[in-house]
Protein backbone atom coordinates (compact mmCIF):
# COMPACT_ATOMS: atom_id res chain seq x y z
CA UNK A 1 -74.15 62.95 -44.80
CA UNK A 2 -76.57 61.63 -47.20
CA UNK A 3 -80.91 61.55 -46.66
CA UNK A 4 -81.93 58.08 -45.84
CA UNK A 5 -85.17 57.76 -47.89
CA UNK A 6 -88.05 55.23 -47.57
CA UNK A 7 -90.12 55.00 -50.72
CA UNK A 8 -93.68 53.86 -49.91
CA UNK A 9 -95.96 53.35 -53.35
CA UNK A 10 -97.26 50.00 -54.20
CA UNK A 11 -96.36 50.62 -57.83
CA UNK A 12 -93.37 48.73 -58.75
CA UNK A 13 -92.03 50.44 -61.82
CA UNK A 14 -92.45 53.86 -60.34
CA UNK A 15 -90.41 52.65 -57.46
CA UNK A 16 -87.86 51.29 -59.16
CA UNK A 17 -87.52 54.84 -61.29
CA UNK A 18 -87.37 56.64 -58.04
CA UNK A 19 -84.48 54.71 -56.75
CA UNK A 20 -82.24 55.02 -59.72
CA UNK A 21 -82.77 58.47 -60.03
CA UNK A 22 -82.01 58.64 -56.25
CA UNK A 23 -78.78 56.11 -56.56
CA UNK A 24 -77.69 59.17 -59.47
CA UNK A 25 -77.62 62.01 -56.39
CA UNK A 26 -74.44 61.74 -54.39
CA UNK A 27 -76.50 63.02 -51.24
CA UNK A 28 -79.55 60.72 -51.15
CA UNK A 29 -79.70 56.82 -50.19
CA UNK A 30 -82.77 54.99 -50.09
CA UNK A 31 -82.57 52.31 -47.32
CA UNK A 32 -85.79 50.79 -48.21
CA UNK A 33 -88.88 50.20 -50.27
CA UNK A 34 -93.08 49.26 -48.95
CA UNK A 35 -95.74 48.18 -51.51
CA UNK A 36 -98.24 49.26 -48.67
CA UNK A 37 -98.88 51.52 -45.68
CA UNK A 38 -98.33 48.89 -43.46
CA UNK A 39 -94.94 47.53 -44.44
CA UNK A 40 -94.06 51.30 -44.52
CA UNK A 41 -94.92 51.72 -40.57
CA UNK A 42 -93.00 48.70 -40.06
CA UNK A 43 -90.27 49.49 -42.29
CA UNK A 44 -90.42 53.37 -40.69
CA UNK A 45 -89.85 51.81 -37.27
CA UNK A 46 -86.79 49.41 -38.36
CA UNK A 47 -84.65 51.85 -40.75
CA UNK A 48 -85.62 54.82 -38.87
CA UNK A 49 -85.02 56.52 -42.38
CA UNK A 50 -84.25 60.65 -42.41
CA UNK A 51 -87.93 60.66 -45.06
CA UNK A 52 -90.17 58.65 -45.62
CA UNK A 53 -91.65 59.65 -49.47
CA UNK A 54 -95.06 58.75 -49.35
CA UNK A 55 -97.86 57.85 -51.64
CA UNK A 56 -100.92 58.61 -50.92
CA UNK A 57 -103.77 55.46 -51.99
CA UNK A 58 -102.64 52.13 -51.02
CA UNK A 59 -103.50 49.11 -50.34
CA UNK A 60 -104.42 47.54 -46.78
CA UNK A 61 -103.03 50.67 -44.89
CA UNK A 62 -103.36 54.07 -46.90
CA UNK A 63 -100.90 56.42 -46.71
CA UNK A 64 -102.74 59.21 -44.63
CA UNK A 65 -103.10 56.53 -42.00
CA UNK A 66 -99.59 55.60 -42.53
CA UNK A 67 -98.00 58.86 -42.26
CA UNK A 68 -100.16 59.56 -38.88
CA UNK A 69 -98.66 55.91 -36.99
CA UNK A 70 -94.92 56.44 -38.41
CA UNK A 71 -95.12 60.81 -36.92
CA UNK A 72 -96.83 58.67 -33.91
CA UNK A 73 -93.99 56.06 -32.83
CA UNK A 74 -91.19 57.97 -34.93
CA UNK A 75 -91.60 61.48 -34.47
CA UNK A 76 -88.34 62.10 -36.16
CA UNK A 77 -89.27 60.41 -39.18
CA UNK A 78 -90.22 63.39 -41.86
CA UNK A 79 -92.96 62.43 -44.45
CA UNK A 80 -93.18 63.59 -47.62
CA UNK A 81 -96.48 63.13 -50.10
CA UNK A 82 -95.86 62.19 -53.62
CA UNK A 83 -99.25 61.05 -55.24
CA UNK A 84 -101.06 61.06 -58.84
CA UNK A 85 -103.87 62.96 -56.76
CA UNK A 86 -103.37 66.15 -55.94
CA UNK A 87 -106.67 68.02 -54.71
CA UNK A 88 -107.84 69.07 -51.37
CA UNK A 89 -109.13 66.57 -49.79
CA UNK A 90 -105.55 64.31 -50.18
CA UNK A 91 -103.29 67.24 -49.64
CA UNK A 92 -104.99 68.74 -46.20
CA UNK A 93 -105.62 65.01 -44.99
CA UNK A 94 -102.09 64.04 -45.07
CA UNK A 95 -100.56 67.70 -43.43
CA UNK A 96 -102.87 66.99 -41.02
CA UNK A 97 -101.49 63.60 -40.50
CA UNK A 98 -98.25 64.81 -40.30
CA UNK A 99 -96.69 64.82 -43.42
CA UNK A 100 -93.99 68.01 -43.93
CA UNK A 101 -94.36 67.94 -47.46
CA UNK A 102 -96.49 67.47 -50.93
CA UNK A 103 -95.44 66.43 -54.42
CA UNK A 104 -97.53 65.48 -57.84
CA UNK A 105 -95.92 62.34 -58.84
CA UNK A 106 -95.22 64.23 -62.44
CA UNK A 107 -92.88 66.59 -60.49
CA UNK A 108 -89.89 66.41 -62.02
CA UNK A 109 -87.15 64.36 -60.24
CA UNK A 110 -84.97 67.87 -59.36
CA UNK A 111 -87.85 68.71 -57.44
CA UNK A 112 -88.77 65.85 -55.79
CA UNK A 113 -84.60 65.89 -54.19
CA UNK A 114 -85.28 69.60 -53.63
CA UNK A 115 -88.41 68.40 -51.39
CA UNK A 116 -86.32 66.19 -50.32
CA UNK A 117 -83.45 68.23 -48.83
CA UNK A 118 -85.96 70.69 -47.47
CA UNK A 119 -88.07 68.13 -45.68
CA UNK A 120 -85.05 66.21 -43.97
CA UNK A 121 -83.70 69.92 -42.79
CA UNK A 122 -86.95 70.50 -40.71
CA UNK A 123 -88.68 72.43 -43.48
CA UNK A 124 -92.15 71.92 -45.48
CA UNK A 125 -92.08 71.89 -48.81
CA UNK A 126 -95.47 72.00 -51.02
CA UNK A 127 -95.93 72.25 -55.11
CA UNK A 128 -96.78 75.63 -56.30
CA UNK A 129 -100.59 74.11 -57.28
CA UNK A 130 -100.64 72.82 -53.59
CA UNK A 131 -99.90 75.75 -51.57
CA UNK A 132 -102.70 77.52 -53.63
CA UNK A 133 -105.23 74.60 -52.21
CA UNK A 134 -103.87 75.15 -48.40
CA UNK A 135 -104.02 78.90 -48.59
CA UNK A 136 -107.57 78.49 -49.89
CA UNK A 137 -108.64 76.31 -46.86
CA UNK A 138 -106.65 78.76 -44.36
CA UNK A 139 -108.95 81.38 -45.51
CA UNK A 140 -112.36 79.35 -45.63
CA UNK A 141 -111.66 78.25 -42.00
CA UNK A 142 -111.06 81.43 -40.54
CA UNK A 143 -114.44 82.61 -41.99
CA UNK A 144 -116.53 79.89 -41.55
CA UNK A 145 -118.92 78.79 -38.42
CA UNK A 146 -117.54 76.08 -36.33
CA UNK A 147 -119.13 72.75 -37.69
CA UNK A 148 -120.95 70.49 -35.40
CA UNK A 149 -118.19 67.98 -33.85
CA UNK A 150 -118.64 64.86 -35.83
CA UNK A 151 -117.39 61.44 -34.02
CA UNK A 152 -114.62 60.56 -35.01
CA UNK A 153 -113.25 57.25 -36.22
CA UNK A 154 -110.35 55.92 -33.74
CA UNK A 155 -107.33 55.11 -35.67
CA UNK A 156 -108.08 50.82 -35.65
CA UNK A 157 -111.45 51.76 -36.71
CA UNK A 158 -110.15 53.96 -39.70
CA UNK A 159 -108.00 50.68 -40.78
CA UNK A 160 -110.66 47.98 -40.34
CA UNK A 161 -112.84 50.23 -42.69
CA UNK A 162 -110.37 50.82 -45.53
CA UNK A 163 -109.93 46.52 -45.27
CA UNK A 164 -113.66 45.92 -45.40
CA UNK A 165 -113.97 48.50 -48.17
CA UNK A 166 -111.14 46.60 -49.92
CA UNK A 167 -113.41 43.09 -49.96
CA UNK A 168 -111.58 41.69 -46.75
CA UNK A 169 -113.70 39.49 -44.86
CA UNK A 170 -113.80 39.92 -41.06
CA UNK A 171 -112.06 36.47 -40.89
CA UNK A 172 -109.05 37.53 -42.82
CA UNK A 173 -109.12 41.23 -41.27
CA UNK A 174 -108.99 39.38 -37.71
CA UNK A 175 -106.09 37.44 -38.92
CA UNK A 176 -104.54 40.27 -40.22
CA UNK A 177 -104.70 42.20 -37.34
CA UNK A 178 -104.17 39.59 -34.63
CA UNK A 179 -107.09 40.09 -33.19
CA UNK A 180 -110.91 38.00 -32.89
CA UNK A 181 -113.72 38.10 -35.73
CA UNK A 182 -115.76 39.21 -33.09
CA UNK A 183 -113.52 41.99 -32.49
CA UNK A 184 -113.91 42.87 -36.03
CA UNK A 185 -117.46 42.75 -36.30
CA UNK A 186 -117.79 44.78 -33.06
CA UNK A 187 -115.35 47.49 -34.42
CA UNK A 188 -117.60 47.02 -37.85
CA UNK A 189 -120.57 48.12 -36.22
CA UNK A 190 -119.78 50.92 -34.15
CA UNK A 191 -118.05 52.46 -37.99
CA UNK A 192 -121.56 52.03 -39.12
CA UNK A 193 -123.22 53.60 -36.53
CA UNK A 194 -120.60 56.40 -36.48
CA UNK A 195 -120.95 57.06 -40.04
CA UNK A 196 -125.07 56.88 -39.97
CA UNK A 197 -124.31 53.76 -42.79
CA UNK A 198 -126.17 50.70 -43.45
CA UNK A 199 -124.17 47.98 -45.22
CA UNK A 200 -120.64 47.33 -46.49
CA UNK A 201 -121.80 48.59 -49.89
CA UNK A 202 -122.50 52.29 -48.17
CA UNK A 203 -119.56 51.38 -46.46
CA UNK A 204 -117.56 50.89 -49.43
CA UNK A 205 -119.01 54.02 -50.83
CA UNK A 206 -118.27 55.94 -48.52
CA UNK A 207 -114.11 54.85 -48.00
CA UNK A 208 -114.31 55.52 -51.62
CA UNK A 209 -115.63 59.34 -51.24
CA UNK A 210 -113.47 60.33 -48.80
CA UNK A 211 -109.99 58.83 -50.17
CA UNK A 212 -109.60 56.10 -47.82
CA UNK A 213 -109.36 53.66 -51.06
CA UNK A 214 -109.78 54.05 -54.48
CA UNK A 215 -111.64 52.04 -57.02
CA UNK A 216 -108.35 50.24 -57.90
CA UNK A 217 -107.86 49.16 -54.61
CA UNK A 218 -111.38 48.31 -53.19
CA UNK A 219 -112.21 44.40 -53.69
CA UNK A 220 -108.77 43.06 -53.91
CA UNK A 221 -108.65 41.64 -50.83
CA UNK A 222 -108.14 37.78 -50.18
């Protein structure tokens, strides 16, 4: 039986590589492509395909957030990372979001089907460079003091910021969404006051810090 594979990467060219490489391997089928995390939660939920191969910064929806809604509704939809970006703060955010796997995107293609195959049968797979990075944070945890609980962002708050950091206004975020400006503004606050910020520019800053967006993304939207 072959893997049913969504590829989620808002870069056309790299998708279309993946695919014909993947139409080449008798055992893998991709059912479906998403330029952004949205369509792939969407898509996720539709083709209920065996992986979803994931990249990591994109538009509207990112692919941490992503990965966490399709494990969410589709718990036996496996994720596996494939990004340009491979340091800690990517590769722990999206294991903890639920992804089973993590790839460089200049992994070679017979080890992005070995991933693959691993990921579909239950397993996690990480690059050699990335298990070194979750070892390292195993280690640092288990020695260091608890931090001070932070509040956390809920998960509509975590995609209202990554819009706003991306130049959406709260019109077109509320129309996005489906839901009021006001709700939008309301959510908009209690991120600033969460996050000790003062503006969209901090804001902006601070989505671009942590790898919510990147500076390719931020003020693209309509």
């Amino acid at each position: 039986m072959k893997i049913r594979i969504l590829i989620a990467d808002n870069h056309t060219l790299f998708c279309e590589g993946l695919r014909t490489l993947a139409q080449k391997d008798p055992g893998l089928e991709v059912v479906g492509e998403a330029a952004d995390g949205r369509a792939a939660v969407a898509l996720a939920a539709r083709l209920k395909p065996d992986v979803v191969l994931m990249d990591v910064v994109m538009p509207e929806l990112n692919g941490l957030e992503a990965t966490r809604q399709i494990r969410a509704e589709n718990p036996g939809v496996r994720v596996l990372a494939l990004s340009m970006h491979v340091d800690k703060r990517y590769v722990l955010g999206m294991l903890e979001a639920g992804a089973s796997g993590y790839l460089a995107k200049d992994s070679p293609f017979e080890e992005v089907a070995r991933a693959l195959r691993a990921v579909a049968a239950g397993q996690v797979y990480l690059a050699p460079g990335v298990a070194g990075l979750v070892v390292e944070d195993y280690a640092r945890r288990a020695s260091a003091v608890p931090p001070t609980p932070a509040r956390p962002l809920s998960p509509r708050e975590r995609e209202i910021l990554q819009l706003l950091a991306e130049g959406w206004s709260a019109r077109k975020v509320a129309e996005r969404l489906h839901v009021s400006v006001k709700t939008v503004e309301t959510h908009r606050r209690n991120i600033l006051a969460k996050l000790d910020l003062d503006g969209i520019a901090s804001l902006t800053r601070y989505a671009l810090r942590e790898g919510i967006t990147s500076l390719d993304l931020s003020k693209t939207g309509p």
